[in-house]
N, C-alpha and C. Protein backbone atom coordinates (compact mmCIF):
# COMPACT_ATOMS: atom_id res chain seq x y z
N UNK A 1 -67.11 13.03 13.69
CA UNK A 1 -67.36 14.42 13.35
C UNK A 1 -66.60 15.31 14.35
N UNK A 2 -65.42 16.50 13.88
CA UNK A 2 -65.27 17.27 14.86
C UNK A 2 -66.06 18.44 15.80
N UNK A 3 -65.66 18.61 16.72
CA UNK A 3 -66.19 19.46 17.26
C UNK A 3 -65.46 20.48 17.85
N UNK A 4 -66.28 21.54 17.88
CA UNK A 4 -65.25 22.66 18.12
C UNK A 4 -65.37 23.57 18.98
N UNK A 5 -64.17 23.60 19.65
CA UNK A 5 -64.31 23.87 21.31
C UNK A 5 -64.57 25.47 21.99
N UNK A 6 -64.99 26.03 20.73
CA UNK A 6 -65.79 27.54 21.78
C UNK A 6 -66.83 27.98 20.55
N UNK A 7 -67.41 28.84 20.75
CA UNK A 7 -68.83 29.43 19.46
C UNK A 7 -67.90 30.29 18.44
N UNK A 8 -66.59 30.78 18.92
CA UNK A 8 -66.22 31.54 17.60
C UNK A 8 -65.72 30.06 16.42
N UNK A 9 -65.24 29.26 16.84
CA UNK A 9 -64.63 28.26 15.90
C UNK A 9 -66.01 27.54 15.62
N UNK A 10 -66.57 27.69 16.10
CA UNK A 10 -68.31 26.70 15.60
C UNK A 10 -68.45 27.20 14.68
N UNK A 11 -68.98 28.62 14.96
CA UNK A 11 -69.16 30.08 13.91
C UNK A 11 -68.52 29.86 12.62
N UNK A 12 -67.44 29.97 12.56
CA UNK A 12 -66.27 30.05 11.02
C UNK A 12 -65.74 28.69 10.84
N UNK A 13 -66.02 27.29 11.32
CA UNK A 13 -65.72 26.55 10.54
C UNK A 13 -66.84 25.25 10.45
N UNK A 14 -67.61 25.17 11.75
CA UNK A 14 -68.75 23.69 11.59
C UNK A 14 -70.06 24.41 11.65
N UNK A 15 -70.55 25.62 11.66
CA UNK A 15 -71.82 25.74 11.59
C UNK A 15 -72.21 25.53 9.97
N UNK A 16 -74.03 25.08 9.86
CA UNK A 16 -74.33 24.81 8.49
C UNK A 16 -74.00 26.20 7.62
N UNK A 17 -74.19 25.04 6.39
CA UNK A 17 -74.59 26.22 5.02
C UNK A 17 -75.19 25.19 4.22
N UNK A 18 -75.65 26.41 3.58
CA UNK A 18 -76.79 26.22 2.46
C UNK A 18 -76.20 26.69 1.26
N UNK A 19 -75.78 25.83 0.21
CA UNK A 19 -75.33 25.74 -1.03
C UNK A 19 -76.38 25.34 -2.28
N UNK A 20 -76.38 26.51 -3.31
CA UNK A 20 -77.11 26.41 -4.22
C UNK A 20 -76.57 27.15 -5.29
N UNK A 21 -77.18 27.18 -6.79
CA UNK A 21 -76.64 27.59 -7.97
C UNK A 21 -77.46 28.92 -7.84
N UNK A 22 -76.79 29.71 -8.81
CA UNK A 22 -77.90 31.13 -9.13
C UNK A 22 -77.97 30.51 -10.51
N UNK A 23 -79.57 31.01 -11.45
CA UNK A 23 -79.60 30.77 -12.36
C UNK A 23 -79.71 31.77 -13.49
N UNK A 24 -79.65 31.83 -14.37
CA UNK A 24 -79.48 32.98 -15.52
C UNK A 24 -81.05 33.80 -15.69
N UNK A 25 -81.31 35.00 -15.56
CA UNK A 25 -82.70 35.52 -15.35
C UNK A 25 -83.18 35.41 -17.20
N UNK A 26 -82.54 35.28 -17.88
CA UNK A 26 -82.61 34.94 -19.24
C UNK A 26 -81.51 34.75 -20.42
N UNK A 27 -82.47 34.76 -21.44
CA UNK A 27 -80.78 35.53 -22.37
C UNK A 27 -80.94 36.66 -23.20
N UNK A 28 -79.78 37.04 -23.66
CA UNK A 28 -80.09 38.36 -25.08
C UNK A 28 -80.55 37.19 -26.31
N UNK A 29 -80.80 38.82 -27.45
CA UNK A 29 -81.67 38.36 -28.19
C UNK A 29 -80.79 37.87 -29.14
N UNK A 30 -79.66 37.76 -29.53
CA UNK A 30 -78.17 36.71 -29.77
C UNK A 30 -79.02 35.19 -29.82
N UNK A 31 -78.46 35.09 -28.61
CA UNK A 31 -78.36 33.74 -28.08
C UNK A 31 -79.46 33.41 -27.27
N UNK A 32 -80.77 33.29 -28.32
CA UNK A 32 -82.43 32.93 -27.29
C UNK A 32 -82.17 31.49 -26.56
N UNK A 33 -82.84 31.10 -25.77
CA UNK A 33 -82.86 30.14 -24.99
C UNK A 33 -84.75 29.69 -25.48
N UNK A 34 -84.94 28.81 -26.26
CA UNK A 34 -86.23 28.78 -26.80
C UNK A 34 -87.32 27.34 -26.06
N UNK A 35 -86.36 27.12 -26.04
CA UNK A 35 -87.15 25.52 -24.74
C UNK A 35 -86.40 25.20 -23.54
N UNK A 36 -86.75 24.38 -22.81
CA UNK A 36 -86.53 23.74 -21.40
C UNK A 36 -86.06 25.02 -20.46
N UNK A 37 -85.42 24.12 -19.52
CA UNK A 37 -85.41 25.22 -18.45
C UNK A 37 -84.01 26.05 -18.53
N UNK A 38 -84.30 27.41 -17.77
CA UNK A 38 -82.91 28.58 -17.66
C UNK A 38 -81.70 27.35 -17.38
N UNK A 39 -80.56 27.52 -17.89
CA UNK A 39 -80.09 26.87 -17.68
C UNK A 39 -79.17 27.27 -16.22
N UNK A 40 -78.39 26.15 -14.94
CA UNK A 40 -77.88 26.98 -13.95
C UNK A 40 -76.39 26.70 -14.29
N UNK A 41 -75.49 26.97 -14.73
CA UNK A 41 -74.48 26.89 -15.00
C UNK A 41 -73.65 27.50 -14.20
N UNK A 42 -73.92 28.83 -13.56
CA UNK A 42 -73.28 29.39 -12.75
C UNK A 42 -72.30 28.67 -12.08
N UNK A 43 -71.68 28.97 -10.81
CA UNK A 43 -70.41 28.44 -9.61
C UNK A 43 -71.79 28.27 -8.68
N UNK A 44 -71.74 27.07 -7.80
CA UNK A 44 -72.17 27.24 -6.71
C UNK A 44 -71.41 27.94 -5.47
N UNK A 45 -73.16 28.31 -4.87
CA UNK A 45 -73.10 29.45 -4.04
C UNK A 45 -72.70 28.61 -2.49
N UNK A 46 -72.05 28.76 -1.47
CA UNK A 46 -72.07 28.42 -0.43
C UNK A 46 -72.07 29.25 0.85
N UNK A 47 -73.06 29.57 1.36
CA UNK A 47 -73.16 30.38 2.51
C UNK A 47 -73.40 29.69 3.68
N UNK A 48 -72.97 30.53 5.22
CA UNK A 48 -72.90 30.08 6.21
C UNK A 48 -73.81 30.81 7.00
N UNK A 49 -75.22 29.55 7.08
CA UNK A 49 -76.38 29.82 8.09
C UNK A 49 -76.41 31.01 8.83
N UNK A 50 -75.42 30.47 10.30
CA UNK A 50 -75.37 31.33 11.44
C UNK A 50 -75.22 32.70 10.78
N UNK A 51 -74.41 32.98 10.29
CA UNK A 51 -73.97 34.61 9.76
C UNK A 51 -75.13 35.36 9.01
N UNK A 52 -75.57 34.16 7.71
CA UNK A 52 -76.81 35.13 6.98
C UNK A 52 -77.72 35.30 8.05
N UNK A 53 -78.21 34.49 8.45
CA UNK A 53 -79.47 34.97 9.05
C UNK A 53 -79.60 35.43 10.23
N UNK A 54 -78.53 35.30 11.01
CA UNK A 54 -78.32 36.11 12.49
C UNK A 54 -77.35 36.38 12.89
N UNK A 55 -76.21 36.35 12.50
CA UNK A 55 -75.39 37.78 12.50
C UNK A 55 -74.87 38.51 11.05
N UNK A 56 -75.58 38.48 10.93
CA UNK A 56 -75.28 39.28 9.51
C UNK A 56 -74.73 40.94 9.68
N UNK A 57 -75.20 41.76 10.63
CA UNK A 57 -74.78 42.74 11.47
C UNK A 57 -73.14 42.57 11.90
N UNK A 58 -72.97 41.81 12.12
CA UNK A 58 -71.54 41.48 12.92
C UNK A 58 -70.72 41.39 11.76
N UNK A 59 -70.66 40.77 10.73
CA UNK A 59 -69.99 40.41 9.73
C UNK A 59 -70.43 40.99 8.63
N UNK A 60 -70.56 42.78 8.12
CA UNK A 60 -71.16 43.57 7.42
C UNK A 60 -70.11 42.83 5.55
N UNK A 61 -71.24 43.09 4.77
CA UNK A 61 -70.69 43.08 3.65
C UNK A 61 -69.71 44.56 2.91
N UNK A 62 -69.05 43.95 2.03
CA UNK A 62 -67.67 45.17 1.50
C UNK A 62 -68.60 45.72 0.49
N UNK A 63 -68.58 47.25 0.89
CA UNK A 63 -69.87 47.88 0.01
C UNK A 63 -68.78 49.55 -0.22
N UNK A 64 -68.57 49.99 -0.66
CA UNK A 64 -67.78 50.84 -1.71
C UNK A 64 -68.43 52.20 -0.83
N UNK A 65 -67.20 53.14 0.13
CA UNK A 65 -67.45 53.72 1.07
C UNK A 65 -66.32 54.88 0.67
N UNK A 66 -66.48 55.81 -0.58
CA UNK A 66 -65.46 56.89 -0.94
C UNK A 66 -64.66 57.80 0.08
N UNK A 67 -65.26 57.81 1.54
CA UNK A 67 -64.87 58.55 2.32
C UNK A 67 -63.71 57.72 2.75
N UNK A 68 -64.13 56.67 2.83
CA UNK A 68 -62.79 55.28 3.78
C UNK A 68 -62.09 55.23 2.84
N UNK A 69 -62.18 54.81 1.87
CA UNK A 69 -61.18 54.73 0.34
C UNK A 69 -60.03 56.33 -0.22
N UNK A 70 -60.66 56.84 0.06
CA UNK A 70 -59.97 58.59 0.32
C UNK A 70 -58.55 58.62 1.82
N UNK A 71 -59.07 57.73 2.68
CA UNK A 71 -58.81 57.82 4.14
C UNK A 71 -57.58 56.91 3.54
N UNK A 72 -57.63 55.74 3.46
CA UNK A 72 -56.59 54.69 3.44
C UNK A 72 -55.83 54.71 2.10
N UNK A 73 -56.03 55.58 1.12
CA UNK A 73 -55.28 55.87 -0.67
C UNK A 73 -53.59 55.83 0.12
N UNK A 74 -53.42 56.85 0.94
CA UNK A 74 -51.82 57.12 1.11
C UNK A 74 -51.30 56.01 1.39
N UNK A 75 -51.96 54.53 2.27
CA UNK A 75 -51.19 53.71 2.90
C UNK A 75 -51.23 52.42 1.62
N UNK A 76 -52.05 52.52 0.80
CA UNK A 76 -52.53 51.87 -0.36
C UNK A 76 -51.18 52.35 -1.45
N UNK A 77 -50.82 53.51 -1.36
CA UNK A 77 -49.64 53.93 -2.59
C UNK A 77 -48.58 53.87 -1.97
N UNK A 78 -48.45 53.86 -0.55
CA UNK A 78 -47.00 53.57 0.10
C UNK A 78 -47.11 51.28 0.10
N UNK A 79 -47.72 51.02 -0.26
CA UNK A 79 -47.53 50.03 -0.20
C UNK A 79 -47.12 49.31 -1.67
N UNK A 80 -48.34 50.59 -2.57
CA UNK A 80 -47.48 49.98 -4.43
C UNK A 80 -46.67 50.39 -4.23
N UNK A 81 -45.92 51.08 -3.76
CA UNK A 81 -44.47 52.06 -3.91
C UNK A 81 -43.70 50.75 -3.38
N UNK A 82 -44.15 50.14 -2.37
CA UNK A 82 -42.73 49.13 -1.80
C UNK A 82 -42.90 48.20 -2.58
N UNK A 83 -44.27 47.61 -3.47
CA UNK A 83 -43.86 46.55 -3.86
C UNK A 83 -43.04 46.67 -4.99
N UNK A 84 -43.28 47.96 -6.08
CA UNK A 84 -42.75 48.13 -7.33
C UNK A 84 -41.04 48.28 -6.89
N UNK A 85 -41.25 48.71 -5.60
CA UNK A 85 -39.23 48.71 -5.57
C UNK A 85 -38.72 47.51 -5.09
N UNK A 86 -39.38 46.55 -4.73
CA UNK A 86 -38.62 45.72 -3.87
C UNK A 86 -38.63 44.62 -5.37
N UNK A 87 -39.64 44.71 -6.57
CA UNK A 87 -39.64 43.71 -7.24
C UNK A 87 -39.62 44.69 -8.51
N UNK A 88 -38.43 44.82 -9.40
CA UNK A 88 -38.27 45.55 -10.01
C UNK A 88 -38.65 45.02 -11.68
């Protein structure tokens, strides 16, 4: 088993996770689901211990911030601008 030689590389590559399915909270009235169980079909989920549950602060989730998105638009259209010219 490797090991890894300071807490930031522990952190982002050997600390646990906990992997599980999400399951469907039901169905429409289409397509009833009339016996057995919800089915979980979903992608499994894989999260990393250390982060959810104690630093979760440190490593904030991407949550839709109009003021920052306003702030960074110019460097966002100077960047479509280079790609649309450089790849025509």
């Amino acid at each position: 088993m490797p090991q890894a030689t300071n807490f930031d590389e522990w952190l982002r590559a050997y600390s646990p996770t906990w992997q599980y399915r999400r399951q469907r909270s039901g169905f429409n009235v289409i397509s009833r689901h009339i016996d057995g169980t919800n089915p979980s079909d979903f992608w499994t989920v894989s999260e990393n211990v250390a982060v959810v549950t104690w630093f979760g602060e440190v490593f904030p989730s991407i949550t839709y911030n109009p003021d920052f998105d306003r702030h960074i638009q110019p460097f966002r259209q100077t960047l479509l601008d280079t790609i649309q010219t450089t790849n025509p």
